[in-house]
C-alpha atoms as a PDB file:
ATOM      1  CA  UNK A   1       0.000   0.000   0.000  1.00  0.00           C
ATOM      2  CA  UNK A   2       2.783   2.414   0.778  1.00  0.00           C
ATOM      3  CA  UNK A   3       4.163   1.932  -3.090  1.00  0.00           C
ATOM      4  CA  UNK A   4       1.089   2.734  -4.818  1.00  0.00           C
ATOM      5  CA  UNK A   5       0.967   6.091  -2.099  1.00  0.00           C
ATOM      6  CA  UNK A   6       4.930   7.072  -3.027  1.00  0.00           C
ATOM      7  CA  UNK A   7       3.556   6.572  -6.405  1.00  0.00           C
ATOM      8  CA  UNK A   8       0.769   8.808  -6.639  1.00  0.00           C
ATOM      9  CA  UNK A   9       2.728  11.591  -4.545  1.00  0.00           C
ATOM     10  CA  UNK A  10       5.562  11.311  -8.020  1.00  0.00           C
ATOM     11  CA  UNK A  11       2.727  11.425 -10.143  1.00  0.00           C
ATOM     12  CA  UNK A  12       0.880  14.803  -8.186  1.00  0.00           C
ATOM     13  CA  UNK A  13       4.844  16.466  -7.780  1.00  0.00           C
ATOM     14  CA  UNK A  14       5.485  15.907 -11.561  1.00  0.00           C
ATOM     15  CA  UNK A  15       1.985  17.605 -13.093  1.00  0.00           C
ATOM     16  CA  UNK A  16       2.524  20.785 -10.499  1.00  0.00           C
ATOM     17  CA  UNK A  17       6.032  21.006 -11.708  1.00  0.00           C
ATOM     18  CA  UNK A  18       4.791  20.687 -15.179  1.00  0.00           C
ATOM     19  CA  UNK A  19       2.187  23.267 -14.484  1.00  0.00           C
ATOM     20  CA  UNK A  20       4.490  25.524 -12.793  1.00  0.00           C
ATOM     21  CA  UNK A  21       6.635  25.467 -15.887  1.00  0.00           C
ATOM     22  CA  UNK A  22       3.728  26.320 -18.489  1.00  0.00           C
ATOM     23  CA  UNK A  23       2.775  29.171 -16.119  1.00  0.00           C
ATOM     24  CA  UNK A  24       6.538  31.084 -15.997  1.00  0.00           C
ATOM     25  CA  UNK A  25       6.490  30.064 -19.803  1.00  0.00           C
ATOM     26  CA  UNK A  26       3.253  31.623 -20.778  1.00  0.00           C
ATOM     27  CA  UNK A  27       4.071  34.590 -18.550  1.00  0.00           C
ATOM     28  CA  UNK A  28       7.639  34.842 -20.426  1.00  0.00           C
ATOM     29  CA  UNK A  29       5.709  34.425 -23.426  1.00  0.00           C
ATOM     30  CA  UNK A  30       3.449  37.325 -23.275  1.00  0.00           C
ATOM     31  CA  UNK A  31       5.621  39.810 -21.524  1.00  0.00           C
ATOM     32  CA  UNK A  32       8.068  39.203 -23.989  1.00  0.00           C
ATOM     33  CA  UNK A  33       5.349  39.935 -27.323  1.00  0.00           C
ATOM     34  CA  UNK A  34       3.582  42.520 -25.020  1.00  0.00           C
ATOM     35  CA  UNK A  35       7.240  44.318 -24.981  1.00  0.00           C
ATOM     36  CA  UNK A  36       7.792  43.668 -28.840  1.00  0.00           C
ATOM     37  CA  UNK A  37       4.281  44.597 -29.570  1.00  0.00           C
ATOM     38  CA  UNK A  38       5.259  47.724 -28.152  1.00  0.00           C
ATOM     39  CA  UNK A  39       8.467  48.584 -29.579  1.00  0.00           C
ATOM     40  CA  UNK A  40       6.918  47.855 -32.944  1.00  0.00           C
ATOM     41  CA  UNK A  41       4.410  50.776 -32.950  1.00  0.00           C
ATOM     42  CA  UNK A  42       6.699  52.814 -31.408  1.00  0.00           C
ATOM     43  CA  UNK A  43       8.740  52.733 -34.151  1.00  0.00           C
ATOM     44  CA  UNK A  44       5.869  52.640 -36.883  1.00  0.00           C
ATOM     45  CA  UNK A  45       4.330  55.608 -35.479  1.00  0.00           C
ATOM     46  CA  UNK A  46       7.862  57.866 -35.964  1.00  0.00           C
ATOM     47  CA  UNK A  47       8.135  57.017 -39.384  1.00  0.00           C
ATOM     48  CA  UNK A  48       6.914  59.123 -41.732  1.00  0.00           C
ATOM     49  CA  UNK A  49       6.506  57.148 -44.260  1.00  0.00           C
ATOM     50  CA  UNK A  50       3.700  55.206 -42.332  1.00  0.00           C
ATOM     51  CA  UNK A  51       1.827  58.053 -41.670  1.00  0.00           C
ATOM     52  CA  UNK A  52       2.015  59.035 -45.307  1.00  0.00           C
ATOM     53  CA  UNK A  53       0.617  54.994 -46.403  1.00  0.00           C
ATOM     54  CA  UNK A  54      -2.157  55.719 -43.441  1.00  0.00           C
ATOM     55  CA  UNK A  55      -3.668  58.293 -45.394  1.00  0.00           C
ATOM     56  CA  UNK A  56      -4.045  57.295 -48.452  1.00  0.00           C
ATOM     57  CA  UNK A  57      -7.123  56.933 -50.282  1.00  0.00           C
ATOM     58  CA  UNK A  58     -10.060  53.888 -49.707  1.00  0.00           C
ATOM     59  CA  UNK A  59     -11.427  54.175 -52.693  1.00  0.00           C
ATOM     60  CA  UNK A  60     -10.733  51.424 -55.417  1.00  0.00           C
ATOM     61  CA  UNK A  61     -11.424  53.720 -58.560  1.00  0.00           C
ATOM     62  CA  UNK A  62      -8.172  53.158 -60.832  1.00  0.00           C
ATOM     63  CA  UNK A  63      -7.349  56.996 -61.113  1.00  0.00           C
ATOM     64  CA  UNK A  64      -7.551  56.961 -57.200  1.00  0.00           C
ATOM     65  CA  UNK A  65      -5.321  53.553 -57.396  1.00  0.00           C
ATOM     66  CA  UNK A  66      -2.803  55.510 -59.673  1.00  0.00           C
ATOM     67  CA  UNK A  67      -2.983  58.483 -57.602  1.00  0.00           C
ATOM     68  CA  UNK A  68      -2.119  56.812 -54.615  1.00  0.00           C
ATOM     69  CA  UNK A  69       0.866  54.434 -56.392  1.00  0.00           C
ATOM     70  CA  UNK A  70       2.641  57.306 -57.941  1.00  0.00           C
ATOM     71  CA  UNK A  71       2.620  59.484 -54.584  1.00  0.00           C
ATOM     72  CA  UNK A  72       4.165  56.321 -52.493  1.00  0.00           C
ATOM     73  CA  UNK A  73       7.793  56.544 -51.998  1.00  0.00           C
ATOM     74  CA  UNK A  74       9.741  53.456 -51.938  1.00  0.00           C
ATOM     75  CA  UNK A  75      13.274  55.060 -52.652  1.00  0.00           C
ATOM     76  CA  UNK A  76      14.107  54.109 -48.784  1.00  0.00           C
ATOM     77  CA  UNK A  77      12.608  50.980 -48.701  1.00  0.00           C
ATOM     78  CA  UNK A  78      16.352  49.018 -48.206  1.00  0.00           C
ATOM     79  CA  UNK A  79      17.997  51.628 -46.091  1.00  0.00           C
ATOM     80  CA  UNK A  80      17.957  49.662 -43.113  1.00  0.00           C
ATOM     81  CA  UNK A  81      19.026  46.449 -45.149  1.00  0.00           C
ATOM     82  CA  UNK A  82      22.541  46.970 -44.245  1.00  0.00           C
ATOM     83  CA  UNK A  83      21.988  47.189 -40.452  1.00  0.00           C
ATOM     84  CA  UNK A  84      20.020  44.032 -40.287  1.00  0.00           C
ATOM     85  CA  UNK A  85      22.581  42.441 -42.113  1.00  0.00           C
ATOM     86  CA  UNK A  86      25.395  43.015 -40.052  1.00  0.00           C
ATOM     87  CA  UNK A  87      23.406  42.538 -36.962  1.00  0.00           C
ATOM     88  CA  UNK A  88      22.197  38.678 -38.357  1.00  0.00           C
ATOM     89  CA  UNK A  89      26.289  38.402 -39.224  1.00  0.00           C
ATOM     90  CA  UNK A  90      26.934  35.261 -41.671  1.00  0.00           C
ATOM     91  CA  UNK A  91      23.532  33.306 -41.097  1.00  0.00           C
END
């Protein structure tokens, strides 16, 4: 009788340490994204560029299509290219 008790007391120790451990994970998880999250609009919201593709027009008539195409500005589209590349090194 004693065996089957040890046994159930290794069985109820191993599912609270595995619950412990998705609990710190999931809290990791989402404080982690939560900061990303963050950071991302941060940095959308400074950029100019953003602001300018925010406003453009809803309508999908071709002239207002063409309109918007021609006043988007994708000259700087790769200027950050270089930076991410030498922070990724030789992956």
């Amino acid at each position: 009788m004693k065996i089957n008790q040890k046994g159930n007391l290794v069985i109820i120790i191993v599912v609270l340490v595995l619950a412990i451990g998705v609990l710190v994970g999931a809290l990791f998880f989402r404080t982690f994204r939560g900061e990303t999250a963050q950071q991302n609009q941060q940095v959308a919201a400074a950029d100019p560029q953003v602001k300018q593709l925010n406003t453009q027009n809803s309508s999908d008539e071709v002239a207002a299509i063409d309109k918007d195409v021609n006043a988007t500005n994708l000259d700087d589209l790769d200027r950050e290219l270089p930076a991410e590349e030498k922070e990724i090194g030789g992956i």
